[in-house]
PDB file of N, CA and C in Angstrom:
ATOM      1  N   UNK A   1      10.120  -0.796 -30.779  1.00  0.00           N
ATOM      2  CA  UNK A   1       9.530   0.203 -29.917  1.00  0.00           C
ATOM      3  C   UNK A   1       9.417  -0.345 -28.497  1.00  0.00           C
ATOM      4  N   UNK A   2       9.749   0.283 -27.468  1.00  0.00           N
ATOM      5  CA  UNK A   2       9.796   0.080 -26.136  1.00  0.00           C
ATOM      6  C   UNK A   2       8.267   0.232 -25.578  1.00  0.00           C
ATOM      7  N   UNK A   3       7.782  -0.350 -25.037  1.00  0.00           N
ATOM      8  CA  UNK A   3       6.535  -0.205 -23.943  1.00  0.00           C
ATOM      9  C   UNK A   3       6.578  -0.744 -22.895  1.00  0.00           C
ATOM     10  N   UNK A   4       7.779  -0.865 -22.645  1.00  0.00           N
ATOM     11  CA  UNK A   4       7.590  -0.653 -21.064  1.00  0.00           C
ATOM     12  C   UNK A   4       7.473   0.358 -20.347  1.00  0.00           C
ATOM     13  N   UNK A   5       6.285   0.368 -19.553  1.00  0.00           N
ATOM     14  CA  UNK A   5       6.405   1.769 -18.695  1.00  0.00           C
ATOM     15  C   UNK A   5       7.498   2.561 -17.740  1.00  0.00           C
ATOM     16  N   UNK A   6       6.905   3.496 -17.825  1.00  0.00           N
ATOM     17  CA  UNK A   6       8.409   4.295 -17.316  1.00  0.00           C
ATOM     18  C   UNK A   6       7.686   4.432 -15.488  1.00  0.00           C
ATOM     19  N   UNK A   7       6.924   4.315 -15.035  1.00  0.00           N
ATOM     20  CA  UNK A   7       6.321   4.375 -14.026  1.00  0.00           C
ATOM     21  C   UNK A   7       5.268   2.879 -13.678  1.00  0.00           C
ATOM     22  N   UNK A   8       5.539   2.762 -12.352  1.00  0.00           N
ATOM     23  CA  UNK A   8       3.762   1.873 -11.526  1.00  0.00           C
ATOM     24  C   UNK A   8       3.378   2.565 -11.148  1.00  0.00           C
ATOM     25  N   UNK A   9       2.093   2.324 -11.156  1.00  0.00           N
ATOM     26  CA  UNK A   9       1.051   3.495 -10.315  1.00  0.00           C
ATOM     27  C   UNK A   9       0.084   2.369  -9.271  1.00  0.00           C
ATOM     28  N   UNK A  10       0.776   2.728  -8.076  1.00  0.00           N
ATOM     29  CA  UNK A  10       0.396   1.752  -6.835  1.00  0.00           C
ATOM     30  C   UNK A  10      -0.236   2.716  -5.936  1.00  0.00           C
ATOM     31  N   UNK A  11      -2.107   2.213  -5.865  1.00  0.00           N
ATOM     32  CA  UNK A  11      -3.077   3.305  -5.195  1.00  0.00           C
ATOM     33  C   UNK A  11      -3.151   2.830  -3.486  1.00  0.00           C
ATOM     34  N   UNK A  12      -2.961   3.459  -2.589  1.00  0.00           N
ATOM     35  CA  UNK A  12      -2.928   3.236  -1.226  1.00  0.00           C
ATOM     36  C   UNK A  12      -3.794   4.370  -0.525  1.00  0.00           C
ATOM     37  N   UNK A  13      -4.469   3.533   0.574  1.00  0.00           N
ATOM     38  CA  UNK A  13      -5.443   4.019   1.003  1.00  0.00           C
ATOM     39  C   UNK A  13      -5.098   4.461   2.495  1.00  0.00           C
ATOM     40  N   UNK A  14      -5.290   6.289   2.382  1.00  0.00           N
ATOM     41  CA  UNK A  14      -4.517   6.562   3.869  1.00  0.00           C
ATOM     42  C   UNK A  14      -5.588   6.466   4.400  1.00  0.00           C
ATOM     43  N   UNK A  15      -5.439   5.598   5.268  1.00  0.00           N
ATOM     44  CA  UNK A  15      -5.863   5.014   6.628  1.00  0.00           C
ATOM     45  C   UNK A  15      -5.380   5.883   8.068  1.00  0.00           C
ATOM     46  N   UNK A  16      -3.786   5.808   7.771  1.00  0.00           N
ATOM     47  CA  UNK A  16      -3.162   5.759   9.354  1.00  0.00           C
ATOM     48  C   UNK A  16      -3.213   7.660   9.366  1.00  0.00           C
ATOM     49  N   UNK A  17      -3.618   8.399   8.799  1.00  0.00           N
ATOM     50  CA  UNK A  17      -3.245  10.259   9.089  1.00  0.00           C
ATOM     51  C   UNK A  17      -4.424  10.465   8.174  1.00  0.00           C
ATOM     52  N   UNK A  18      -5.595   9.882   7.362  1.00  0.00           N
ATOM     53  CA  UNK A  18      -6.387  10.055   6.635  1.00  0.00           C
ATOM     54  C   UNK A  18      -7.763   9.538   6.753  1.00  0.00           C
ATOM     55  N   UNK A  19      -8.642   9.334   6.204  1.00  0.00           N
ATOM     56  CA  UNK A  19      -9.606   8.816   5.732  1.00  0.00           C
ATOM     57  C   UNK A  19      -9.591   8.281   5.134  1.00  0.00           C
ATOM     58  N   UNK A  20      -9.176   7.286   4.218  1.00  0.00           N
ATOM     59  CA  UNK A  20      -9.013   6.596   3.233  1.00  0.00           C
ATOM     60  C   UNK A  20      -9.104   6.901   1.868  1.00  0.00           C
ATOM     61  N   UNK A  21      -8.838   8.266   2.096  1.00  0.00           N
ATOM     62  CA  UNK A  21      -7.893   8.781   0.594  1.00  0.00           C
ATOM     63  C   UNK A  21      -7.449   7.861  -0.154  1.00  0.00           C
ATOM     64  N   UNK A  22      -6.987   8.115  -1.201  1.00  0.00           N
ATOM     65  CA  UNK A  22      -6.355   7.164  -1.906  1.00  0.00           C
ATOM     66  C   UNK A  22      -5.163   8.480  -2.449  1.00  0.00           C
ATOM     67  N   UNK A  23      -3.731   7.539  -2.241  1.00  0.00           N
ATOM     68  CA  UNK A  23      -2.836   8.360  -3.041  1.00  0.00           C
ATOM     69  C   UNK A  23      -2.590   7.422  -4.058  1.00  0.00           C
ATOM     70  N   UNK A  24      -1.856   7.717  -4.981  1.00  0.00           N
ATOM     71  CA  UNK A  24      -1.151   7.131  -6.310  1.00  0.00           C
ATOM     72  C   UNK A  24       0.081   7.182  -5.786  1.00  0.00           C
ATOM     73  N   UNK A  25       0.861   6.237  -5.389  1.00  0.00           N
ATOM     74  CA  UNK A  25       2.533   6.099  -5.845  1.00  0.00           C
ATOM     75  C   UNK A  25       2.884   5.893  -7.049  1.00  0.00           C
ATOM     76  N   UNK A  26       3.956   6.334  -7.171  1.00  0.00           N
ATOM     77  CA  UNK A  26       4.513   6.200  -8.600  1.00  0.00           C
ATOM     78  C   UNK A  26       6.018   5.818  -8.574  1.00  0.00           C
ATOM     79  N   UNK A  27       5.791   4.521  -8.840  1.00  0.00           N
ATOM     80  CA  UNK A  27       7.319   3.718  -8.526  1.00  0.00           C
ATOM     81  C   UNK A  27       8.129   3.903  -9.828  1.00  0.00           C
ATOM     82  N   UNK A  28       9.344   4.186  -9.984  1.00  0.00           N
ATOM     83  CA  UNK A  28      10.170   4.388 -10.970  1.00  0.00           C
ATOM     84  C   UNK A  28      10.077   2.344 -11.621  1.00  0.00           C
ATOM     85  N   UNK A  29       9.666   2.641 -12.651  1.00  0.00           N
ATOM     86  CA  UNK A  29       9.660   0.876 -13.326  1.00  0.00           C
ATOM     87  C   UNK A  29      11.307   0.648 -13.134  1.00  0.00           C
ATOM     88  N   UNK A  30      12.123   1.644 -13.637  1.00  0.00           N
ATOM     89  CA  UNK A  30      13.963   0.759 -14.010  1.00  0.00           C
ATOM     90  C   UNK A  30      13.794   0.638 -12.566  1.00  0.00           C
ATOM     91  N   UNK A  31      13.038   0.869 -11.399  1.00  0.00           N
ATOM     92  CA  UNK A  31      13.959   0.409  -9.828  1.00  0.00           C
ATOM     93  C   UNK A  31      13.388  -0.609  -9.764  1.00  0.00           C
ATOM     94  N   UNK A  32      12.401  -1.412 -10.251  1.00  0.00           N
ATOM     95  CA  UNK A  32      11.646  -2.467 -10.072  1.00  0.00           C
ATOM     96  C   UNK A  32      12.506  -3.386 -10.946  1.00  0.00           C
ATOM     97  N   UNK A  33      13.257  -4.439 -10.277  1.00  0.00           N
ATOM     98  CA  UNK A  33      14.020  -4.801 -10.834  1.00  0.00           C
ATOM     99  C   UNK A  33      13.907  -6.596 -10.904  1.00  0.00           C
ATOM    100  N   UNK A  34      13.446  -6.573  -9.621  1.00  0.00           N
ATOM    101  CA  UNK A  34      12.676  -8.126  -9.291  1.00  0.00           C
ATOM    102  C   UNK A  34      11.891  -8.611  -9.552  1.00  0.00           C
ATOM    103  N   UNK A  35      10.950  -8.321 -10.546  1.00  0.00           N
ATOM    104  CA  UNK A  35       9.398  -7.746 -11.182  1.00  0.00           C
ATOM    105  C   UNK A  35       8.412  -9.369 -10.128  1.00  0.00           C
ATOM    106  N   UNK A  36       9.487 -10.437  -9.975  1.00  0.00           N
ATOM    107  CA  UNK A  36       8.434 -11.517  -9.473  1.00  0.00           C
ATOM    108  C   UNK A  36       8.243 -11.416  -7.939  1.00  0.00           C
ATOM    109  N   UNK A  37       8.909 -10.376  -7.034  1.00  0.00           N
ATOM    110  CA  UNK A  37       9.011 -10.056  -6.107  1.00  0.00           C
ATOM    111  C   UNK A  37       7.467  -8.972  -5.347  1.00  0.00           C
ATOM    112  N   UNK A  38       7.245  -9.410  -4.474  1.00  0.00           N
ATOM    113  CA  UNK A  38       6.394  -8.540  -4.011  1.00  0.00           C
ATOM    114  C   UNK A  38       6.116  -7.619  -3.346  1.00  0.00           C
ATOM    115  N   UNK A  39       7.132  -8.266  -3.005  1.00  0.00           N
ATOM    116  CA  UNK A  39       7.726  -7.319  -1.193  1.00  0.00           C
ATOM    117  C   UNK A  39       8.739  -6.574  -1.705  1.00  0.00           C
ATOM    118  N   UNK A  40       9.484  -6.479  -2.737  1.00  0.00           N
ATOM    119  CA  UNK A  40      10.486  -5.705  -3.443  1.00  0.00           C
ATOM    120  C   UNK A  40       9.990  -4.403  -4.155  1.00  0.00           C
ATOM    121  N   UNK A  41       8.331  -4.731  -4.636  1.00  0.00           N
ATOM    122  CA  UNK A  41       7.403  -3.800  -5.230  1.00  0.00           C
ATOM    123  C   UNK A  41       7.434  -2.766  -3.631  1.00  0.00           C
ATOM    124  N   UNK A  42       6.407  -3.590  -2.493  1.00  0.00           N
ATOM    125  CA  UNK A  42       5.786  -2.963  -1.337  1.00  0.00           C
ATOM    126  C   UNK A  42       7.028  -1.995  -1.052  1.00  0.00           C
ATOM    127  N   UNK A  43       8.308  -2.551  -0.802  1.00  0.00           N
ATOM    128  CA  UNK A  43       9.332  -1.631  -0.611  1.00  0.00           C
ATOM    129  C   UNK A  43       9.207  -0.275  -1.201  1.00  0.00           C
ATOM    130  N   UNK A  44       9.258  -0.526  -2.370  1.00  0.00           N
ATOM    131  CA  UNK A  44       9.338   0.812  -3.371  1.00  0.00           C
ATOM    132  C   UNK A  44       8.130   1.554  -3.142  1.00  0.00           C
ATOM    133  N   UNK A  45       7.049   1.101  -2.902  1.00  0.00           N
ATOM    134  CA  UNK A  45       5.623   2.228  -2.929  1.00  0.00           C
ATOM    135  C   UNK A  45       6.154   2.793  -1.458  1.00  0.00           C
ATOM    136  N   UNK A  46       6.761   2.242   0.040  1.00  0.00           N
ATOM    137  CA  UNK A  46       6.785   2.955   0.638  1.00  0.00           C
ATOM    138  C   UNK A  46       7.568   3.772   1.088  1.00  0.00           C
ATOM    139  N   UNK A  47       8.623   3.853  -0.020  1.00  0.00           N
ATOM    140  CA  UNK A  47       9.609   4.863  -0.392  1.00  0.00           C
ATOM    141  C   UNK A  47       8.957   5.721  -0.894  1.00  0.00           C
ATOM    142  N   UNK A  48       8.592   5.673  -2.151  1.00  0.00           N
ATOM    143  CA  UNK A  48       8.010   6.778  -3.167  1.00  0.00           C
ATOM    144  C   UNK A  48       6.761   7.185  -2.249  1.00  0.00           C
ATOM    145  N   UNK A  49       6.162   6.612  -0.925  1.00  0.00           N
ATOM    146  CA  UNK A  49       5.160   7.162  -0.826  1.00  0.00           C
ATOM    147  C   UNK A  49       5.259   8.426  -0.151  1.00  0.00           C
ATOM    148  N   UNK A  50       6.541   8.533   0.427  1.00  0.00           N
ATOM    149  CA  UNK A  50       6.866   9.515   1.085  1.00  0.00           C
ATOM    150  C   UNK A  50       7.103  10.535   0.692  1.00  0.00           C
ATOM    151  N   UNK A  51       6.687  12.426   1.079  1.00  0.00           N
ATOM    152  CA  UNK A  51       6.752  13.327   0.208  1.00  0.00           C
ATOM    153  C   UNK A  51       8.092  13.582   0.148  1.00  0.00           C
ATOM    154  N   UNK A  52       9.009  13.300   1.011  1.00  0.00           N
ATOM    155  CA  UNK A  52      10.628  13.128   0.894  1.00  0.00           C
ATOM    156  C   UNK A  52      10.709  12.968  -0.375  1.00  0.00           C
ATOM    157  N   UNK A  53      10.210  11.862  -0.870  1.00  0.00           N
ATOM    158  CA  UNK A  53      10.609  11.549  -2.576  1.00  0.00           C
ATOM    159  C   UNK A  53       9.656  11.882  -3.274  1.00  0.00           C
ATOM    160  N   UNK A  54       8.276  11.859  -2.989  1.00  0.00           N
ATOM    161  CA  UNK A  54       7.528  12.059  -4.023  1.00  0.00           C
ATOM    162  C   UNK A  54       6.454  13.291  -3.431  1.00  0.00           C
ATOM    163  N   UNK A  55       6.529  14.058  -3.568  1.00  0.00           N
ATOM    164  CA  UNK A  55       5.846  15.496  -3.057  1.00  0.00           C
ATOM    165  C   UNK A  55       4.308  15.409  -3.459  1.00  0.00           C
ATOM    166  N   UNK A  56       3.261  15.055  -2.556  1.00  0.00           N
ATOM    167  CA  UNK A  56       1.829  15.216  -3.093  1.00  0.00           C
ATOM    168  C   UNK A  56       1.163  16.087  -2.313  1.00  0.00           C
ATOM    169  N   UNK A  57      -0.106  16.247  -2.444  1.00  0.00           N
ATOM    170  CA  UNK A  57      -0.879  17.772  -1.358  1.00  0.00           C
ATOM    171  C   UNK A  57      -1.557  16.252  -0.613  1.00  0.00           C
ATOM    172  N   UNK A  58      -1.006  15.344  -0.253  1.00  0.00           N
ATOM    173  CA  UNK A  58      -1.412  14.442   0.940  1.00  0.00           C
ATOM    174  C   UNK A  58      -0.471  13.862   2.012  1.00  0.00           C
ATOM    175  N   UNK A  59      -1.028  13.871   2.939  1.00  0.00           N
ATOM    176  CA  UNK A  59       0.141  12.769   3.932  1.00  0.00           C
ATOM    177  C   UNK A  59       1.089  11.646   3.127  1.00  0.00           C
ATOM    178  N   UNK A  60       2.315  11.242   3.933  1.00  0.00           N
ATOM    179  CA  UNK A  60       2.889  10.185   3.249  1.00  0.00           C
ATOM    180  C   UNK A  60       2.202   8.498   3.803  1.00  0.00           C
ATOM    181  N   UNK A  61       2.671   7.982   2.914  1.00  0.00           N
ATOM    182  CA  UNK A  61       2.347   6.478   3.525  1.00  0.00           C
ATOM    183  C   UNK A  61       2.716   6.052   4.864  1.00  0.00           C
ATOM    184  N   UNK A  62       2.071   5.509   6.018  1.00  0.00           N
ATOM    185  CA  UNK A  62       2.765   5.501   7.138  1.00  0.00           C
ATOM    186  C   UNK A  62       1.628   3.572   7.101  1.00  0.00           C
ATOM    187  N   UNK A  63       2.239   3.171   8.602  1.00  0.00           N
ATOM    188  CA  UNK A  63       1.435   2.105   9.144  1.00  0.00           C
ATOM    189  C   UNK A  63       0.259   2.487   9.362  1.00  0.00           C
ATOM    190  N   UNK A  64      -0.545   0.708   8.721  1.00  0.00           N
ATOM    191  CA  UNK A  64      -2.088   1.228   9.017  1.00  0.00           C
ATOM    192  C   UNK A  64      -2.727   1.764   7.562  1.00  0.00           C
ATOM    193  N   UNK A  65      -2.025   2.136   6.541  1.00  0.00           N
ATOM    194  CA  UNK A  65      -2.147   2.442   5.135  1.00  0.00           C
ATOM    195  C   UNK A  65      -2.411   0.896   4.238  1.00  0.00           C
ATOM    196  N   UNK A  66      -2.999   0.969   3.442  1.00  0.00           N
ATOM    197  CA  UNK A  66      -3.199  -0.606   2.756  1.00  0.00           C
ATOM    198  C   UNK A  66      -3.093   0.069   1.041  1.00  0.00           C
ATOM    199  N   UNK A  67      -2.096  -0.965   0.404  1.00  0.00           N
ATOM    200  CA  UNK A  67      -1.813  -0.431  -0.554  1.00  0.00           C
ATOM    201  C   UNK A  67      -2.648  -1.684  -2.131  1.00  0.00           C
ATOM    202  N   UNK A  68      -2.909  -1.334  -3.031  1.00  0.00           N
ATOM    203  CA  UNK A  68      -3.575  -2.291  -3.733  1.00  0.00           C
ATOM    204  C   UNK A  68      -2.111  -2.679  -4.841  1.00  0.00           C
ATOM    205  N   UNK A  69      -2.621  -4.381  -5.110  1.00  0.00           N
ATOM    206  CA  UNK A  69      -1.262  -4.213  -6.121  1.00  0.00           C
ATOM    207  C   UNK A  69      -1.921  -4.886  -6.570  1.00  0.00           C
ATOM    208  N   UNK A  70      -1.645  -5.047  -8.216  1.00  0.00           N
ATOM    209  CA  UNK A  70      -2.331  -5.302  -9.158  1.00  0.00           C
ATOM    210  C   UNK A  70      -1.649  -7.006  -9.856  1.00  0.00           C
ATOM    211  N   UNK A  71      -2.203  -8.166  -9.626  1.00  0.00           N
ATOM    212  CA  UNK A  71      -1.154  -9.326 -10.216  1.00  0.00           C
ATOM    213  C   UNK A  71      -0.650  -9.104 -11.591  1.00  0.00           C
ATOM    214  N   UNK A  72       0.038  -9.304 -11.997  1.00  0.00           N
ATOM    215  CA  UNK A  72       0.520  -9.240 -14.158  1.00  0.00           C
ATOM    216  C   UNK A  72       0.154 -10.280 -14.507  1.00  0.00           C
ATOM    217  N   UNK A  73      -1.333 -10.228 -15.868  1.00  0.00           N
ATOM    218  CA  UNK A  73      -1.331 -11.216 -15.612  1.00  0.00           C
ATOM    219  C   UNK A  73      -2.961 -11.926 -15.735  1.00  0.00           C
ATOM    220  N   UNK A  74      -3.005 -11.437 -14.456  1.00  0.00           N
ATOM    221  CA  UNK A  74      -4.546 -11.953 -13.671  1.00  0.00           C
ATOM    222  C   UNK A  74      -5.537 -10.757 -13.499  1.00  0.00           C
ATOM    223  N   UNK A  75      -6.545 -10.758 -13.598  1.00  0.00           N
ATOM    224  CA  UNK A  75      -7.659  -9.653 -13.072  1.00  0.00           C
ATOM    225  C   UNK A  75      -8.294 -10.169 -11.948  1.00  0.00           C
ATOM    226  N   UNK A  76      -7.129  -9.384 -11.016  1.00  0.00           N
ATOM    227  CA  UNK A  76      -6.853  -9.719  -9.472  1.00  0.00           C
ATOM    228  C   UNK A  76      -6.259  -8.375  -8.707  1.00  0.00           C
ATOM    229  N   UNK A  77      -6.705  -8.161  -7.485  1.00  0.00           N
ATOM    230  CA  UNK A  77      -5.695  -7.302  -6.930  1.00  0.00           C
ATOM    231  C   UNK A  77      -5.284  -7.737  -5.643  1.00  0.00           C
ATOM    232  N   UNK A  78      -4.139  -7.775  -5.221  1.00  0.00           N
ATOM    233  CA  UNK A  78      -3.604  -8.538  -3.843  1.00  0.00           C
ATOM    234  C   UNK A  78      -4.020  -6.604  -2.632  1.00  0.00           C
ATOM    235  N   UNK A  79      -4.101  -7.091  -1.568  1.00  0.00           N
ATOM    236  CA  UNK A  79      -4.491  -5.784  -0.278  1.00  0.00           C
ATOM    237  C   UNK A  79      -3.461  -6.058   0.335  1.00  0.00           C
ATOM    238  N   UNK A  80      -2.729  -5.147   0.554  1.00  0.00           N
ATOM    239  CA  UNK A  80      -1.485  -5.311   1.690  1.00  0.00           C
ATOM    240  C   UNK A  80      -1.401  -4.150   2.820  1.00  0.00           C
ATOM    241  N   UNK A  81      -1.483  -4.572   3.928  1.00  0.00           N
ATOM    242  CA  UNK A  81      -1.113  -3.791   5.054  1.00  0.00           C
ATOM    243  C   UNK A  81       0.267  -3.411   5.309  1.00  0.00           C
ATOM    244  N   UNK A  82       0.042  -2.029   5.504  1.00  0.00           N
ATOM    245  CA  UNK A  82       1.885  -1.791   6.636  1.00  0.00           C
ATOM    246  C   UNK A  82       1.402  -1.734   7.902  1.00  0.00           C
ATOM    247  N   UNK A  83       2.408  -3.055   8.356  1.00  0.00           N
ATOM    248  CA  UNK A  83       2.220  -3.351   9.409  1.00  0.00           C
ATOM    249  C   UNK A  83       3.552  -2.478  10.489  1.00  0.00           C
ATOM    250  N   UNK A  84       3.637  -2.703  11.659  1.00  0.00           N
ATOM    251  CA  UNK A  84       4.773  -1.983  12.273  1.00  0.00           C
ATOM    252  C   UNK A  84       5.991  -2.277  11.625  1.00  0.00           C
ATOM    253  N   UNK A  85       6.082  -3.742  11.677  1.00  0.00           N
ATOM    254  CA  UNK A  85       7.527  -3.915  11.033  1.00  0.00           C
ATOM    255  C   UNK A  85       7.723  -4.648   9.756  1.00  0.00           C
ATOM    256  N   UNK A  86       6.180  -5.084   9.342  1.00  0.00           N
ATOM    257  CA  UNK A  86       6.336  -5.579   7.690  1.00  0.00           C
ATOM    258  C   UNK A  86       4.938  -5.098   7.597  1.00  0.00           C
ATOM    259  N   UNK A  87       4.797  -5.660   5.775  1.00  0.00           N
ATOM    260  CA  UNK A  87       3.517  -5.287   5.228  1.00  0.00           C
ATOM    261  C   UNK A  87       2.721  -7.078   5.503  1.00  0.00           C
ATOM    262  N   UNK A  88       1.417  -7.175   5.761  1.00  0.00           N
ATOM    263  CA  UNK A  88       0.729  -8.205   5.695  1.00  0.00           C
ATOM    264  C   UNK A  88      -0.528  -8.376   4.439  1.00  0.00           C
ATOM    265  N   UNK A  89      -0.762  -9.412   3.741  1.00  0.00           N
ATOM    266  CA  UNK A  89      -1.613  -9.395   3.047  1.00  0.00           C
ATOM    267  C   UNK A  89      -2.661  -9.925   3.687  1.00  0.00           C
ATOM    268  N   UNK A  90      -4.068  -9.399   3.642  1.00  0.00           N
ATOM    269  CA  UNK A  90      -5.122  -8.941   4.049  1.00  0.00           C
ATOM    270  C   UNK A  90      -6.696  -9.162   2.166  1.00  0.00           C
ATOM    271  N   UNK A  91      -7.587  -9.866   3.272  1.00  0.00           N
ATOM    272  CA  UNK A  91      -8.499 -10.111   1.944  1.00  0.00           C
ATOM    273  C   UNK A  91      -9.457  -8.839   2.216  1.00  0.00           C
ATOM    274  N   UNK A  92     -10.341  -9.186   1.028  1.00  0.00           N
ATOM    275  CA  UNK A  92     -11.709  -7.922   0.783  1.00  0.00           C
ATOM    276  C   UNK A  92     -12.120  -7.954   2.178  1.00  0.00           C
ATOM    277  N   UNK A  93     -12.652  -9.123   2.307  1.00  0.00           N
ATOM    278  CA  UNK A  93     -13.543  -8.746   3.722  1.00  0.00           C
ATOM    279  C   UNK A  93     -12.553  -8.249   5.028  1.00  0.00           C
ATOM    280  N   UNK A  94     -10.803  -8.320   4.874  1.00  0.00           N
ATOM    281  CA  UNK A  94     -10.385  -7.997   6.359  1.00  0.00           C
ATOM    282  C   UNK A  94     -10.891  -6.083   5.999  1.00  0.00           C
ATOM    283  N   UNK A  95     -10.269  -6.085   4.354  1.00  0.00           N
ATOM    284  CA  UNK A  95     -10.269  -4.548   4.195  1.00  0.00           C
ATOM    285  C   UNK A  95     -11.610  -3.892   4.887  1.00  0.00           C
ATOM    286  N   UNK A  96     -12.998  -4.684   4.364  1.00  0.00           N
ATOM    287  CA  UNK A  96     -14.066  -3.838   4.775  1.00  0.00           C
ATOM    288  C   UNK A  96     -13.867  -3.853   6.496  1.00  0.00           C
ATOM    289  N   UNK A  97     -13.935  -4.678   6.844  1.00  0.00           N
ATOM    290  CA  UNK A  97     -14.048  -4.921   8.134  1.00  0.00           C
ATOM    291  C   UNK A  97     -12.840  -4.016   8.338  1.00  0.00           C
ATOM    292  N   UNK A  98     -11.534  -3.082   8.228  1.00  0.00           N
ATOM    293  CA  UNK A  98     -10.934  -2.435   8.824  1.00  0.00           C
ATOM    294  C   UNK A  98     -11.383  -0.985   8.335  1.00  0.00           C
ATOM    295  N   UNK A  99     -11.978  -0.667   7.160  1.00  0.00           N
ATOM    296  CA  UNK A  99     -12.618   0.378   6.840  1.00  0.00           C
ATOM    297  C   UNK A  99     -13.809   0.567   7.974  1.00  0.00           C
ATOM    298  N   UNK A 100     -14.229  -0.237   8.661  1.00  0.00           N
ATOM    299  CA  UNK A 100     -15.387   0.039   9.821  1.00  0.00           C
ATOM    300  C   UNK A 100     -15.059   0.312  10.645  1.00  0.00           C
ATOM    301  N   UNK A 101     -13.510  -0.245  11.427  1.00  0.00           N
ATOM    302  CA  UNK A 101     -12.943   0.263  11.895  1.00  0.00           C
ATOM    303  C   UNK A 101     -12.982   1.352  12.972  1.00  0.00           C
ATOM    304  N   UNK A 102     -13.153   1.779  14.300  1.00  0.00           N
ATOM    305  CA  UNK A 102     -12.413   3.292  14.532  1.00  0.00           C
ATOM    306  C   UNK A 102     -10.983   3.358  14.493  1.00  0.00           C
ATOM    307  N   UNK A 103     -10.657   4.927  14.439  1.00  0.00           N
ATOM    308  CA  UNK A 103      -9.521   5.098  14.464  1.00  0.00           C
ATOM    309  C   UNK A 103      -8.152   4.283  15.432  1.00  0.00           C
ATOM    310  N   UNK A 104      -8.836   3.980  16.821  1.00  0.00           N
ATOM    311  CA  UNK A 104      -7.984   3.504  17.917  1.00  0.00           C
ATOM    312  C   UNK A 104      -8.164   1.882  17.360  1.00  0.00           C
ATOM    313  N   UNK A 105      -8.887   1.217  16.910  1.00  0.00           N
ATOM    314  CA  UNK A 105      -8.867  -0.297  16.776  1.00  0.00           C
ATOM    315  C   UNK A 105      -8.101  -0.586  15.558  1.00  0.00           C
ATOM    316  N   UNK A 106      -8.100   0.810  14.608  1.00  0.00           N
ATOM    317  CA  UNK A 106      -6.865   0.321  13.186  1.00  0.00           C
ATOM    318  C   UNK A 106      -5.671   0.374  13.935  1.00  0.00           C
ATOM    319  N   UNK A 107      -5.220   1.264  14.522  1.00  0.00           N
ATOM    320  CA  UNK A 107      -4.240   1.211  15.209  1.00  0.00           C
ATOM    321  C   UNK A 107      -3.663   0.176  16.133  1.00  0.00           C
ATOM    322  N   UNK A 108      -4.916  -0.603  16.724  1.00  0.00           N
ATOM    323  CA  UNK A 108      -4.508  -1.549  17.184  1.00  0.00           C
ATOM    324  C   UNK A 108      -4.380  -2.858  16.622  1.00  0.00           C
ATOM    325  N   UNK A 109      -4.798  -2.785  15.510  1.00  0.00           N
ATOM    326  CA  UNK A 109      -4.545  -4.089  14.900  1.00  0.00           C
ATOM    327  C   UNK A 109      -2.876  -3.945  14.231  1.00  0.00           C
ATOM    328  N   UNK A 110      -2.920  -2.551  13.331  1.00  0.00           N
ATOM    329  CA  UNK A 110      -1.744  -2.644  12.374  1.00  0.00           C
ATOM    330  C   UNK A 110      -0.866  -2.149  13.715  1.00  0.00           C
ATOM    331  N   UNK A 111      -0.830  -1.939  14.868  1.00  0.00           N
ATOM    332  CA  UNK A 111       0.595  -1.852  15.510  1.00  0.00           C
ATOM    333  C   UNK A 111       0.953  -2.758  16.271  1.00  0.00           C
ATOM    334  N   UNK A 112      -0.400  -3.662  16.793  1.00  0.00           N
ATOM    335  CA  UNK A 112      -0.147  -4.454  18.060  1.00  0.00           C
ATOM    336  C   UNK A 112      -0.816  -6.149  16.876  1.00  0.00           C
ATOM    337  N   UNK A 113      -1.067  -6.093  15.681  1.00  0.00           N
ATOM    338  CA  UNK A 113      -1.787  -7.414  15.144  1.00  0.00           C
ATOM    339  C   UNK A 113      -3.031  -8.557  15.560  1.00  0.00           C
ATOM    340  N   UNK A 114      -3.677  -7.177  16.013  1.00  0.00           N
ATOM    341  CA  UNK A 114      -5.279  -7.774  16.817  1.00  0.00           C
ATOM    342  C   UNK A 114      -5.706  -8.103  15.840  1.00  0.00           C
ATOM    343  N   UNK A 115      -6.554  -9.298  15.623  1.00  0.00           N
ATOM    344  CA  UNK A 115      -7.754  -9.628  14.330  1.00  0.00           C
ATOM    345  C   UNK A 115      -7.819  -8.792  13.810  1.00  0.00           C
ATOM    346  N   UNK A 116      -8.414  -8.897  12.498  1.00  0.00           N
ATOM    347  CA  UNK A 116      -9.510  -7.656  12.172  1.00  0.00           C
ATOM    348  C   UNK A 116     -10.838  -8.903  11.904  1.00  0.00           C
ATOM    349  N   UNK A 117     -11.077  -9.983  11.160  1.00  0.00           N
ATOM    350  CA  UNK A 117     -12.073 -10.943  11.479  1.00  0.00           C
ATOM    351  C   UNK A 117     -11.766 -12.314  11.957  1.00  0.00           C
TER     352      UNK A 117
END
């Protein structure tokens, strides 16, 4: 019997067009092919996050969005930023501290890479 899932379900928090919604991506598992890769995962959530591919009643993933990924494994979750031109990993406290955030200072961190602490 097969159990491997047929889907990931990678929760990201719109930040950059939201409030910190949370959407669900749903990465096709057969495209996940690198499984030790991380940035091969981040790729795929910000494909699928888009309603281009994956149609939700929310904005798509853009910069400034922080997506949670879950280790295999560990009872752990890694925080990753989209940054302008990559994703950055980011701890609990950068998250709270960018959840405090205003709108113009997320922006300036995830476009221009100002602190967040």
């Amino acid at each position: 019997m097969n159990t491997t899932p047929k889907t990931i379900i990678v929760p990201v928090h719109l930040f950059a067009f939201g409030k910190g919604e949370i959407r669900n991506v749903s990465v096709p598992a057969d495209e996940f092919v690198d499984i030790n890769s991380t940035n091969a995962l981040l790729d795929l959530v910000f494909r699928y996050g888009q309603n281009d591919f994956q149609s939700l009643p929310l904005v798509s993933i853009s910069v400034g969005d922080i997506a949670e990924i879950s280790v295999s494994g560990k009872d752990e979750t890694e925080l990753w930023i989209i940054m302008a031109f990559e994703w950055k990993r980011i701890t609990i406290e950068q998250f709270e501290a960018y959840k405090a955030m205003n709108r113009n200072e997320q922006w300036q961190f995830a476009y221009k890479g100002r602190d967040l602490i």
